[in-house]
C-alpha atoms as a PDB file:
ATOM      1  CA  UNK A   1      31.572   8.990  15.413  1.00  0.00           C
ATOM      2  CA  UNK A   2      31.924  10.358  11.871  1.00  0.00           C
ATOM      3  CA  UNK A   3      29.279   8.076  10.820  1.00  0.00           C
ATOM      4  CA  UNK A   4      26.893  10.076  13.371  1.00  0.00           C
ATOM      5  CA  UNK A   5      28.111  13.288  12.549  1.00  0.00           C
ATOM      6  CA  UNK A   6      27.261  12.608   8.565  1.00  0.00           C
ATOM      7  CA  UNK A   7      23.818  11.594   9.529  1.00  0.00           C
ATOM      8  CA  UNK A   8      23.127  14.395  11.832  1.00  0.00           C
ATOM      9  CA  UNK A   9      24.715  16.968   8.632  1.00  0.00           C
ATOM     10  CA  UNK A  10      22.284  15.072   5.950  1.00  0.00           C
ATOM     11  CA  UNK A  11      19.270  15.374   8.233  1.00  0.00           C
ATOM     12  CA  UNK A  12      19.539  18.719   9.186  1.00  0.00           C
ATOM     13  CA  UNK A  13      20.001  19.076   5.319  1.00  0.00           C
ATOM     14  CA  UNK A  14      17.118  17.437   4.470  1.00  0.00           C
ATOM     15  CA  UNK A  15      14.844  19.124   7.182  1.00  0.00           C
ATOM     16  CA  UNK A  16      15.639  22.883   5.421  1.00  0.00           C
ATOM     17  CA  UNK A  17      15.440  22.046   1.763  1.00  0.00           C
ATOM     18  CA  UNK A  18      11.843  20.453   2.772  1.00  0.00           C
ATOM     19  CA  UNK A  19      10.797  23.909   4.809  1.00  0.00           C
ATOM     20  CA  UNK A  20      12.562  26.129   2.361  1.00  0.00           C
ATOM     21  CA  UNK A  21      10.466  24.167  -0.325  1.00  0.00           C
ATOM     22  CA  UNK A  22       7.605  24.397   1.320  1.00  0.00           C
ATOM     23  CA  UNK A  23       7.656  28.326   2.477  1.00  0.00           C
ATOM     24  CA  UNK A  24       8.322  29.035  -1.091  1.00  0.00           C
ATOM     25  CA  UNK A  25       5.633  27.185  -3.027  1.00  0.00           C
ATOM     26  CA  UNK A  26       2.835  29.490  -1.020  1.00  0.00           C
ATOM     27  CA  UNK A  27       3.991  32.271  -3.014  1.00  0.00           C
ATOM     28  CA  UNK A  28       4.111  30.392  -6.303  1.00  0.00           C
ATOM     29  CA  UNK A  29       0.852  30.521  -8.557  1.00  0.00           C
ATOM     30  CA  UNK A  30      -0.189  27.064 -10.078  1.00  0.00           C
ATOM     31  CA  UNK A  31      -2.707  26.616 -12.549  1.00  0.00           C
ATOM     32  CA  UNK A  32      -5.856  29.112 -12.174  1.00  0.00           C
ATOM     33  CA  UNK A  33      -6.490  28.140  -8.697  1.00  0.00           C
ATOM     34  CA  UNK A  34      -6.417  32.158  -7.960  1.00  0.00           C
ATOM     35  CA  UNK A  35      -9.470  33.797  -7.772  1.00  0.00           C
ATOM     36  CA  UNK A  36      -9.235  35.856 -11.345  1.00  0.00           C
ATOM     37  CA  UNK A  37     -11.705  38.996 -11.974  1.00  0.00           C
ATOM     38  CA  UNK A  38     -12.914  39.938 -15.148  1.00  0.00           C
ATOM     39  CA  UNK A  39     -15.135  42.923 -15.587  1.00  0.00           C
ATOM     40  CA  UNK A  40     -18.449  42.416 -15.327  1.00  0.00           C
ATOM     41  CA  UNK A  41     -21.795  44.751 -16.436  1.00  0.00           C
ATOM     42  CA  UNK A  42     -24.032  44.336 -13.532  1.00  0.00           C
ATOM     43  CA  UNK A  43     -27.518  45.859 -13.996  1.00  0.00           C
ATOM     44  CA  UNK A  44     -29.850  46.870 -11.019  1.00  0.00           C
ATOM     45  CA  UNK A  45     -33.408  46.563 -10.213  1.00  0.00           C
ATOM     46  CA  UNK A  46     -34.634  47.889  -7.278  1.00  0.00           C
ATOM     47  CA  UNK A  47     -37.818  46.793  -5.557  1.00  0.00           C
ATOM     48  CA  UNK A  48     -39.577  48.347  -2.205  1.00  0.00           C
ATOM     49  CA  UNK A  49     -37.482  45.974  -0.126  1.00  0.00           C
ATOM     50  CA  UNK A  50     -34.920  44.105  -1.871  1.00  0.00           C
ATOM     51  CA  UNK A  51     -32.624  45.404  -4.497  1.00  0.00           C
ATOM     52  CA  UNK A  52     -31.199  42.933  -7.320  1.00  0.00           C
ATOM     53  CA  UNK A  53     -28.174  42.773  -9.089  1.00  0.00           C
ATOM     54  CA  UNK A  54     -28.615  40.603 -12.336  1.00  0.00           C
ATOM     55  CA  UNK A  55     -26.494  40.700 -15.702  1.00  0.00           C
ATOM     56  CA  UNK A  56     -28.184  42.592 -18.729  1.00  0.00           C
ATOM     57  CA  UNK A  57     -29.257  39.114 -20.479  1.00  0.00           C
ATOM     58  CA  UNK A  58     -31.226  38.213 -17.379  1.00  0.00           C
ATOM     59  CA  UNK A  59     -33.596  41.230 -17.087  1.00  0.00           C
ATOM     60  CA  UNK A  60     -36.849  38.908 -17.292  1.00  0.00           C
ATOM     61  CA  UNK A  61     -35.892  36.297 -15.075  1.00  0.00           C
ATOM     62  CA  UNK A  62     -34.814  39.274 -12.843  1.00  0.00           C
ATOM     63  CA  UNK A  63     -37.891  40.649 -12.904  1.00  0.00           C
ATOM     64  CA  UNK A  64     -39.471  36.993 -11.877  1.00  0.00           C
ATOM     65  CA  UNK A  65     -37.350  37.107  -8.547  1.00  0.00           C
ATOM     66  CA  UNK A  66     -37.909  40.028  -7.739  1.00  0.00           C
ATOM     67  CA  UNK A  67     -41.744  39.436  -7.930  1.00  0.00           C
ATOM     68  CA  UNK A  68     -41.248  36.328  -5.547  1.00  0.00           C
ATOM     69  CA  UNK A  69     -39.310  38.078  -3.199  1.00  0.00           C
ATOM     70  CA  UNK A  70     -41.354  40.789  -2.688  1.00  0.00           C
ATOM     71  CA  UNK A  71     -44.189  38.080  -2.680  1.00  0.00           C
ATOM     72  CA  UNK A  72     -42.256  36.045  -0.078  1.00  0.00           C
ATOM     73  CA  UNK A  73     -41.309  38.929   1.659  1.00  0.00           C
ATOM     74  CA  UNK A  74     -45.307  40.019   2.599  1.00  0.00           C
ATOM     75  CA  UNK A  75     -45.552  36.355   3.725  1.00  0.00           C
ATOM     76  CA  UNK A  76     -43.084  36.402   6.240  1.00  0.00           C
ATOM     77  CA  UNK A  77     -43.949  39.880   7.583  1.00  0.00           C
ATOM     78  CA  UNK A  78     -47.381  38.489   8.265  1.00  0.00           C
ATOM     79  CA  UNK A  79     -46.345  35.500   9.920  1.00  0.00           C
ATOM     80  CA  UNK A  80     -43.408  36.794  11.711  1.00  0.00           C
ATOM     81  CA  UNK A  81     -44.782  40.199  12.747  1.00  0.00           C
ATOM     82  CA  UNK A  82     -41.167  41.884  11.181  1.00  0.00           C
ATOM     83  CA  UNK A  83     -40.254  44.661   8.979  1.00  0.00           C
ATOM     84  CA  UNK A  84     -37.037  45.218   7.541  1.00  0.00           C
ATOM     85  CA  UNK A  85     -35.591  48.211   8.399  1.00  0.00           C
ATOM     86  CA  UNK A  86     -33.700  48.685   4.633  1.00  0.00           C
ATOM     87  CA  UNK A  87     -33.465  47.401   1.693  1.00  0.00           C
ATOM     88  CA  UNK A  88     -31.452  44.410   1.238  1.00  0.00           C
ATOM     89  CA  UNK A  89     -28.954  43.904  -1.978  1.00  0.00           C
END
């Protein structure tokens, strides 16, 4: 009977060190698996229909997409009989 009783105290044991072990380690950062912000200098050019968001060194090929877009944009309007209602980011 003691022999149960030991078994029943070590599993019981065992069964809240792994839970305790594993409720804790959500809260504990590892590595740079966290999503980590830095601040960044976003530039805007603005279109008649779409509105892009490119960094400073990127003005020209910017410029390109936007050009498609709006090109891409009168395509689909003709084929899908559609207009957007705003401009989209």
């Amino acid at each position: 009977m003691d022999m149960l009783k030991l078994k029943f105290a070590v599993s019981v044991a065992a069964i809240f060190i792994l839970l305790g072990d594993a409720a804790f380690s959500q809260y504990v950062g590892f590595g740079r698996n966290k999503v980590q912000y830095n601040d960044f200098e976003w530039h805007t050019l603005s279109t008649e229909h779409f509105k892009i968001y490119y960094y400073p060194s990127m003005k020209e090929l910017a410029e390109i997409g936007a050009a498609y877009a709006e090109e891409s944009y009168r395509i689909h309007q003709q084929n899908f009989n559609y207009s957007l209602i705003d401009t989209v980011p």
